[in-house]
N, C-alpha and C. Protein backbone atom coordinates (compact mmCIF):
# COMPACT_ATOMS: atom_id res chain seq x y z
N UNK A 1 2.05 22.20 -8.26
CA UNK A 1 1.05 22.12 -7.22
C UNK A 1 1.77 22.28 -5.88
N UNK A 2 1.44 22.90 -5.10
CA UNK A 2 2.18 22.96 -3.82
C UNK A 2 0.69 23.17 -2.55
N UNK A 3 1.04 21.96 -1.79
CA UNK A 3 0.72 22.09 -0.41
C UNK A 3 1.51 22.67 1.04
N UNK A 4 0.49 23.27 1.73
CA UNK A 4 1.00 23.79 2.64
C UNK A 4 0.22 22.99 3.79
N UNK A 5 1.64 22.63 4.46
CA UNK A 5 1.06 21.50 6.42
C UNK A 5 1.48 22.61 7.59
N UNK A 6 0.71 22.47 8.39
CA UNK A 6 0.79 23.09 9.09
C UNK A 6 1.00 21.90 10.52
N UNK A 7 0.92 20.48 10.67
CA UNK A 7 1.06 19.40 10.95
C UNK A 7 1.59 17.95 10.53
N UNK A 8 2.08 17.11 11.01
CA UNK A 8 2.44 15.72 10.76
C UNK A 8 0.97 15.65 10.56
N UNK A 9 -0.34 15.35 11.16
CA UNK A 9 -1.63 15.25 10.75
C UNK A 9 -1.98 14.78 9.65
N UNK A 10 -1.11 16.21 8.69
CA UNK A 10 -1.88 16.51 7.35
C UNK A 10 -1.33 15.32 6.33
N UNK A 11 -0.31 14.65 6.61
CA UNK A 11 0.65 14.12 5.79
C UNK A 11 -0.17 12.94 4.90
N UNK A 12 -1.27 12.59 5.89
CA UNK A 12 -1.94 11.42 4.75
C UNK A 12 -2.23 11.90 4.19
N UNK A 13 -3.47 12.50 3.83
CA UNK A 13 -4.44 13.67 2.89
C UNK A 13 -3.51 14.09 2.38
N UNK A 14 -2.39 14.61 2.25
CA UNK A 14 -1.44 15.23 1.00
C UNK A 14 -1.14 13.66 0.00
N UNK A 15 -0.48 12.79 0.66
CA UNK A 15 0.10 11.47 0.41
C UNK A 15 -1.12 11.12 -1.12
N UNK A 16 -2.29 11.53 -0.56
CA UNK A 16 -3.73 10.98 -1.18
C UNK A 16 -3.77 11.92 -2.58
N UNK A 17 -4.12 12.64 -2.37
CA UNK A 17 -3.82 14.05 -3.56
C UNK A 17 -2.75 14.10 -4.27
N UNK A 18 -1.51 13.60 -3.54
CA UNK A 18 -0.37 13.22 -4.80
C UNK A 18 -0.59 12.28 -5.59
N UNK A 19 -0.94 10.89 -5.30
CA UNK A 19 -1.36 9.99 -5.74
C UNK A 19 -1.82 10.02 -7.01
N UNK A 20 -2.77 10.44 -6.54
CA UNK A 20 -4.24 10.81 -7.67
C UNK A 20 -3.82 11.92 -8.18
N UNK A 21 -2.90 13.03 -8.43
CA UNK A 21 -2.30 13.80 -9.33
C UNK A 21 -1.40 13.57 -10.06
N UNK A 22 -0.95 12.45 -9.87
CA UNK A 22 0.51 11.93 -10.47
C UNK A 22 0.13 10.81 -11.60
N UNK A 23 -1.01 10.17 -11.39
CA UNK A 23 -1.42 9.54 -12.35
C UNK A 23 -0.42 8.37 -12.35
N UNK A 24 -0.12 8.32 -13.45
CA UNK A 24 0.58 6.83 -13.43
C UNK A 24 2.16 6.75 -13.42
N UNK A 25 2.64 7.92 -12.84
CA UNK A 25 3.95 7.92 -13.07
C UNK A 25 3.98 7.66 -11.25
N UNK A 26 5.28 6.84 -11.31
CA UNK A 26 5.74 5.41 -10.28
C UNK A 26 7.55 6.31 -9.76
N UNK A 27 7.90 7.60 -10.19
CA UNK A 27 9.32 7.40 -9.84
C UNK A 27 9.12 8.95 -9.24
N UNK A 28 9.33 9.14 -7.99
CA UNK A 28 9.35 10.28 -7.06
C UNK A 28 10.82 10.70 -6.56
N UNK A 29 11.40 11.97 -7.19
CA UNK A 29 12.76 12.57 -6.80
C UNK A 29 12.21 13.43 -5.64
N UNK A 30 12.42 13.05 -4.29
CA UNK A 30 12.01 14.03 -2.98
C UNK A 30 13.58 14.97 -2.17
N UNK A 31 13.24 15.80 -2.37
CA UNK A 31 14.62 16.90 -2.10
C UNK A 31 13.62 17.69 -1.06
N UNK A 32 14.54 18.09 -0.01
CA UNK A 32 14.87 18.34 0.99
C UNK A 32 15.44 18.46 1.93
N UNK A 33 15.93 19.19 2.94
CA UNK A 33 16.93 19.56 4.27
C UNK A 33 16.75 18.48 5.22
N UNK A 34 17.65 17.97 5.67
CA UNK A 34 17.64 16.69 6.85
C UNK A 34 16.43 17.46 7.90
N UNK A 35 15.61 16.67 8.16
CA UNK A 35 14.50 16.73 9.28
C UNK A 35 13.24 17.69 8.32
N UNK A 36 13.55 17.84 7.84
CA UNK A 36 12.14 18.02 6.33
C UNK A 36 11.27 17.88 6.34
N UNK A 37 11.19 15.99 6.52
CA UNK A 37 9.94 15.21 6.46
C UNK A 37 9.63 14.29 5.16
N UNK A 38 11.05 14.22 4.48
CA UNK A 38 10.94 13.13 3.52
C UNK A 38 10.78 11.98 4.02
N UNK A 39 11.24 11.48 4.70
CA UNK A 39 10.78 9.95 5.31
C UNK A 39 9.53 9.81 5.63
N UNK A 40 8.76 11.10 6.50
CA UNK A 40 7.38 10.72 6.77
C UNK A 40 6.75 10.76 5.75
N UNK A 41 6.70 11.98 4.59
CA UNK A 41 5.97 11.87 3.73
C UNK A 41 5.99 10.42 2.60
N UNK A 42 7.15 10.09 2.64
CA UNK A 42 7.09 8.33 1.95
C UNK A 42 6.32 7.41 2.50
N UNK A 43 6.66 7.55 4.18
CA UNK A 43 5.49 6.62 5.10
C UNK A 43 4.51 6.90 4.47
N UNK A 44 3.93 8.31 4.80
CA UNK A 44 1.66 8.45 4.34
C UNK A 44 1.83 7.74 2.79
N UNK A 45 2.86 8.16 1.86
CA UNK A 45 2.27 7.61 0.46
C UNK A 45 2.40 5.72 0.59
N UNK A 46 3.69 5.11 0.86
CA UNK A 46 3.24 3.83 1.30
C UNK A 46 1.95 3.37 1.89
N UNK A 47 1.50 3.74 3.05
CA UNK A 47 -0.06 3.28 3.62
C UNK A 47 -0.72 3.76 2.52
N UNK A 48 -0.91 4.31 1.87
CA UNK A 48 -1.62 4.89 0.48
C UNK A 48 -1.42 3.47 -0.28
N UNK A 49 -0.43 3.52 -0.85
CA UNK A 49 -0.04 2.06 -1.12
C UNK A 49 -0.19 0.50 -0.96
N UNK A 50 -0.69 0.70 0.28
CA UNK A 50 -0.86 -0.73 0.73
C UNK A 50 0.04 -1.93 1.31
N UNK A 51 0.84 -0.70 1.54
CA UNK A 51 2.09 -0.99 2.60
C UNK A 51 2.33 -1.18 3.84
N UNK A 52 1.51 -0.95 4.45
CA UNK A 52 1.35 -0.72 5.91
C UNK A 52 2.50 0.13 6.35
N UNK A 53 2.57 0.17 8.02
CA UNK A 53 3.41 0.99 8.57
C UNK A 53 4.69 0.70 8.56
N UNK A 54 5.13 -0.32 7.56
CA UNK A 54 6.75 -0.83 7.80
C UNK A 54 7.00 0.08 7.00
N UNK A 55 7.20 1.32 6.30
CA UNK A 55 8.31 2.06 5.62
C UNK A 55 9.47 3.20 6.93
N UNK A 56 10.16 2.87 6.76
CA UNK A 56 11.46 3.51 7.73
C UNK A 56 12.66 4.00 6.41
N UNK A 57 13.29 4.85 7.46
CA UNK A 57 14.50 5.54 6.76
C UNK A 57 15.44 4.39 6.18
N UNK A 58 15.54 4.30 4.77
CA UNK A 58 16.94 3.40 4.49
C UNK A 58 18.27 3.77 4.88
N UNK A 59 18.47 4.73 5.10
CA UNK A 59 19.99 5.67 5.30
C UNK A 59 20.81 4.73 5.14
N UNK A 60 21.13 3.70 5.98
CA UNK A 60 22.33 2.96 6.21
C UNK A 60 21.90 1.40 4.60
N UNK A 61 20.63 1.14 4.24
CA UNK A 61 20.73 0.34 4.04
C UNK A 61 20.01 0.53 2.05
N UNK A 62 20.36 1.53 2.03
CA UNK A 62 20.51 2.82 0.91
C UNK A 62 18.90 2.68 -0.01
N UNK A 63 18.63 1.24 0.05
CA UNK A 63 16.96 0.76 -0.42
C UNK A 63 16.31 -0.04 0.26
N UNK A 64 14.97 0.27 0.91
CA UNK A 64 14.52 -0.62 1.50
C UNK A 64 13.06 -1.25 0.39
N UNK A 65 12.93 -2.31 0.52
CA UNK A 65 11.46 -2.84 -0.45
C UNK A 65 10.42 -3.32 0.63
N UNK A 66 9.14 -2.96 0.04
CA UNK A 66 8.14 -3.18 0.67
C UNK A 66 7.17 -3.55 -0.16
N UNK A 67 6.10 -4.38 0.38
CA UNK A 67 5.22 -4.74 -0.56
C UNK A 67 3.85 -4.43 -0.67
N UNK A 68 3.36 -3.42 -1.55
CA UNK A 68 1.97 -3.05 -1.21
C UNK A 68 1.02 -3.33 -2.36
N UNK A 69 -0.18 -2.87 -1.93
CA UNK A 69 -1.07 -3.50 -3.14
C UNK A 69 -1.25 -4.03 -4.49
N UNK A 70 -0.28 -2.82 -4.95
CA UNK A 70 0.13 -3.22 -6.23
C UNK A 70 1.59 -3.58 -6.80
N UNK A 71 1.85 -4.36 -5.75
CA UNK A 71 3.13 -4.96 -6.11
C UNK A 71 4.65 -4.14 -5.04
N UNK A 72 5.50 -4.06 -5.31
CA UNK A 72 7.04 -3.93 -4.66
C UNK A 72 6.94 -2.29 -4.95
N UNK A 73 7.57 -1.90 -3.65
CA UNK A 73 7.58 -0.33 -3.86
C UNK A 73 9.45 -0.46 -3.29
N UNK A 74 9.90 0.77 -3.50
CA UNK A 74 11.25 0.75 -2.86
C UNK A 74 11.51 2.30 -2.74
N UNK A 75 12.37 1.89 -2.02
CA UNK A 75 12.21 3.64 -1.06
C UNK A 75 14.23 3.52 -0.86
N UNK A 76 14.49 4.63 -1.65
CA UNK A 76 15.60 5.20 -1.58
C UNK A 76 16.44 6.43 -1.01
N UNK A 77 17.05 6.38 -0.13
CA UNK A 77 18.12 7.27 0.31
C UNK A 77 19.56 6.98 -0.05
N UNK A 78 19.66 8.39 -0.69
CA UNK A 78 20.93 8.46 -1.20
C UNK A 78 21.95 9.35 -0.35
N UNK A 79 21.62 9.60 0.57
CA UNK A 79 22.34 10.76 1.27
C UNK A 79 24.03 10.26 1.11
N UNK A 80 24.21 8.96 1.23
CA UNK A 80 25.93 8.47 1.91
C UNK A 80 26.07 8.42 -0.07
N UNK A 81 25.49 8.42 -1.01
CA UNK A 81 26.16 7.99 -2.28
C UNK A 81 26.82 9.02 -2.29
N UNK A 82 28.32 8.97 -2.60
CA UNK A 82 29.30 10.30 -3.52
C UNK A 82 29.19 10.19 -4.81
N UNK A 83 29.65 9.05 -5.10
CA UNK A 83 29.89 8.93 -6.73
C UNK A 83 28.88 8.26 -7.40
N UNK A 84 28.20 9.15 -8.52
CA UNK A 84 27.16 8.42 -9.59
C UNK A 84 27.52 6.77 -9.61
N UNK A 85 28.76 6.58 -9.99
CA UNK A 85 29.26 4.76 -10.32
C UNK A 85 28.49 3.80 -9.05
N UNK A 86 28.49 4.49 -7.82
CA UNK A 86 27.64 4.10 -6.81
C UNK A 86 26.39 3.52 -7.07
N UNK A 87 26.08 4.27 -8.01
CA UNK A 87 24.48 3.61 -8.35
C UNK A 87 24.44 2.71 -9.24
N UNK A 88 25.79 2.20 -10.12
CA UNK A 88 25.24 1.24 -10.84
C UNK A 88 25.86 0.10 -10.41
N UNK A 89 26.05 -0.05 -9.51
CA UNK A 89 26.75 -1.09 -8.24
C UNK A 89 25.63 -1.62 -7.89
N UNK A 90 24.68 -0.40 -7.53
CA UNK A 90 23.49 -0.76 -6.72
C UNK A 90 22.30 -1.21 -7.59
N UNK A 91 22.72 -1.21 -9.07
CA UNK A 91 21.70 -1.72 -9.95
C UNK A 91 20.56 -0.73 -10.18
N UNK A 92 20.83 0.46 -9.67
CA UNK A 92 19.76 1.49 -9.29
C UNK A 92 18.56 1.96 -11.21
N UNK A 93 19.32 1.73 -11.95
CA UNK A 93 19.15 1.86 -12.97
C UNK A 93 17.96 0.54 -13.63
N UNK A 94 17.95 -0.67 -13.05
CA UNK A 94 16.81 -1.46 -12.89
C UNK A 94 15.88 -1.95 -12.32
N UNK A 95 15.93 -0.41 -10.68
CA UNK A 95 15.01 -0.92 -10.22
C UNK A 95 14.32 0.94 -10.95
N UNK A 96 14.27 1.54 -11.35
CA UNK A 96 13.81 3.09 -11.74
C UNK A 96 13.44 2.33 -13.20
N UNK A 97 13.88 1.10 -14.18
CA UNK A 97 13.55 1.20 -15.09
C UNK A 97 12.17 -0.21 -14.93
N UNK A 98 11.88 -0.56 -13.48
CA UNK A 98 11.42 -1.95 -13.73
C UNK A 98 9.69 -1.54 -13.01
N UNK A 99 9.30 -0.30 -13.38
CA UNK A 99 7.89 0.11 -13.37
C UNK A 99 7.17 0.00 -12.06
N UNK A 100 7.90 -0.38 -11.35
CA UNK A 100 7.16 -0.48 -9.60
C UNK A 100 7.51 1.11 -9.32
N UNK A 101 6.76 1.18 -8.16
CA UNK A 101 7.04 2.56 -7.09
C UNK A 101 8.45 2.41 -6.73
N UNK A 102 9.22 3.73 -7.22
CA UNK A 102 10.46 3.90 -6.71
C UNK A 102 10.33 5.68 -6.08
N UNK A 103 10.71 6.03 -4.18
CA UNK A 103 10.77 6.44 -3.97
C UNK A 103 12.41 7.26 -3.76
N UNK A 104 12.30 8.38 -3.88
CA UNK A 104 14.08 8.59 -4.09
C UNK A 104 14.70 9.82 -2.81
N UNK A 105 14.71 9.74 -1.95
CA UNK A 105 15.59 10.70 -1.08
C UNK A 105 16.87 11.41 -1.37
N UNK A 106 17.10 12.58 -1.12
CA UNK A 106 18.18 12.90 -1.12
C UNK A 106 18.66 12.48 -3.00
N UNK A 107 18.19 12.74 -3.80
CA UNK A 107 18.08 12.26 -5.68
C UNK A 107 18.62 13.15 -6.41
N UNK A 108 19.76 13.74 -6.02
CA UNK A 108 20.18 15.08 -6.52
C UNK A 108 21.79 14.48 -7.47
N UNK A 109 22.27 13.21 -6.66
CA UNK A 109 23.26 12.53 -7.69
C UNK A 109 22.83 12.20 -8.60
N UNK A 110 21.81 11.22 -8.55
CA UNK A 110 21.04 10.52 -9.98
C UNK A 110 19.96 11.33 -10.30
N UNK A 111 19.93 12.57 -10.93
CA UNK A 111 18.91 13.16 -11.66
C UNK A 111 19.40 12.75 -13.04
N UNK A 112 20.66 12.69 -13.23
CA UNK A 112 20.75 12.58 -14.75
C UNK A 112 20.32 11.02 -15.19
N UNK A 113 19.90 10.12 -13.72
CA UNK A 113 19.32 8.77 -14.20
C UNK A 113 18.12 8.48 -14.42
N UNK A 114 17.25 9.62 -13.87
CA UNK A 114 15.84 9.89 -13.78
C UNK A 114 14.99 9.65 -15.07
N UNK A 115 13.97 8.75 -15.31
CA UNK A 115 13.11 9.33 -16.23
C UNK A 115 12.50 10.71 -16.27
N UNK A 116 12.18 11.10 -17.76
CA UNK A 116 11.70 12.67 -17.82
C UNK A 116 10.37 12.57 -17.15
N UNK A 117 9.56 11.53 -16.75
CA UNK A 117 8.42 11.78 -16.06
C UNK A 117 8.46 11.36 -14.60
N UNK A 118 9.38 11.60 -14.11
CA UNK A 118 9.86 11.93 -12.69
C UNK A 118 8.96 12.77 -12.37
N UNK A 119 8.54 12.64 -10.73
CA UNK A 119 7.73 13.79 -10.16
C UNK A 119 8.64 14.03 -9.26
N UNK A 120 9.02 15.41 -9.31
CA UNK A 120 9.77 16.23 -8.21
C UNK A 120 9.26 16.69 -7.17
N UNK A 121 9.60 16.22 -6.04
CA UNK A 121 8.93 16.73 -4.56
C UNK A 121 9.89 17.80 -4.14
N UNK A 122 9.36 18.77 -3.80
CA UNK A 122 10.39 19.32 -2.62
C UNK A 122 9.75 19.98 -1.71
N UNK A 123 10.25 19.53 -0.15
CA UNK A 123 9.35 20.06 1.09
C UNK A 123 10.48 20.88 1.94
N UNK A 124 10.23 22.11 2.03
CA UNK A 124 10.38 23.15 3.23
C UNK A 124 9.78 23.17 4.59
N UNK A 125 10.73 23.16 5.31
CA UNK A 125 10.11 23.43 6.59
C UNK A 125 9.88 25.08 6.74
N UNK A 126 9.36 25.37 7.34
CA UNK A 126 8.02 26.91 7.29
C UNK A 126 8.55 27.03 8.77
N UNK A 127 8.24 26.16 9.31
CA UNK A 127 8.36 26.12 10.89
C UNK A 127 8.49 25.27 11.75
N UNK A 128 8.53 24.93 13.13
CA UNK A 128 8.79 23.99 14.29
C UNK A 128 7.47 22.34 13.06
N UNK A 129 7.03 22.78 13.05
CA UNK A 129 5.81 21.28 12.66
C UNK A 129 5.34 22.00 11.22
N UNK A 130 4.94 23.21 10.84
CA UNK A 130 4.42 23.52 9.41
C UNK A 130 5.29 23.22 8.19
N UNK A 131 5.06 22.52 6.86
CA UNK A 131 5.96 22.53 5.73
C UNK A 131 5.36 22.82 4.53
N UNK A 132 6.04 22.84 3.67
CA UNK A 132 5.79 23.25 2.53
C UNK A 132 6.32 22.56 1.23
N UNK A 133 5.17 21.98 0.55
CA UNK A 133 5.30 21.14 -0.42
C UNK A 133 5.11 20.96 -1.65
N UNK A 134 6.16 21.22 -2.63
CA UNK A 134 5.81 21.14 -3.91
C UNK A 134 6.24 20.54 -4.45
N UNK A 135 5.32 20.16 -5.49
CA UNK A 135 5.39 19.33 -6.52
C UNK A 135 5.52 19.54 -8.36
N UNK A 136 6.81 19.31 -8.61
CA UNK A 136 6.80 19.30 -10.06
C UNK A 136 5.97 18.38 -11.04
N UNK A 137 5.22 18.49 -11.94
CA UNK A 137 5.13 17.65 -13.14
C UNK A 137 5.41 17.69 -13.86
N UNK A 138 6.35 16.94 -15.13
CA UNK A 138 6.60 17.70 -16.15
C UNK A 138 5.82 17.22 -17.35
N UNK A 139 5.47 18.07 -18.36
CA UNK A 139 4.32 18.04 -19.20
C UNK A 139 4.96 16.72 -20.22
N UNK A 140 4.39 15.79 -20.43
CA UNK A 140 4.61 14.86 -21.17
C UNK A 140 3.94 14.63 -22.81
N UNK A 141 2.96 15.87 -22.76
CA UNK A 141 1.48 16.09 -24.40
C UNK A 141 2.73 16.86 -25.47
């Protein structure tokens, strides 16, 4: 499925439509170029969530948790990880296996930690404010 923004605007209404296309799978690999719009697009799906406006970039603080309607969401940037062993320092392996919303930035070290029903994001920038957004599912029938 791929959306096309032509605005920050659009970012809830996409946030909404992922949601509800993704069904019940909780673990989002988001790939993209620094200034992208992975962070914002985690913001719209959090308020989706029931998170309010506290979701911000983890960069420095590699997971941040937040708490929304249905329980603990966590929002990951991996940009500073080098080494896979990194992640099991970080326990990363029980918070992806412990069924809450796990959001993943920059998820290109730990794909091989990923469940197979991972939804793959990846957003292009098009232009100065337009992006481009797609979404993997992978068939689970």
């Amino acid at each position: 499925m791929i959306f096309e923004l032509n605005s920050v605007d659009e970012v809830a209404g996409v946030a909404e439509k992922l949601l509800e296309a993704c069904g019940t799978r909780k673990v989002f690999a988001i790939f993209g170029d620094l200034g992208a719009g992975k962070t914002t697009l985690v913001k719209a799906i959090c308020l989706q969530l029931g998170a309010g406006a506290v979701a911000k970039s983890p960069t420095f603080a590699i997971v941040n948790e937040y708490e929304g309607k249905a329980g603990s969401i966590y929002h990951f940037d991996l940009y500073r990880i080098e080494r896979e062993e990194e992640l099991y320092d970080l326990g990363f392996e029980e918070y992806i296996d412990s069924g809450t919303w796990c959001f993943i930035e920059w998820p290109e070290i730990a794909v091989d930690l990923l469940p197979e029903d991972t939804v793959e994001v990846t957003i292009s920038a098009t232009g100065p404010t337009s992006r481009t957004i797609n979404v993997e599912l992978q068939d689970l029938n």
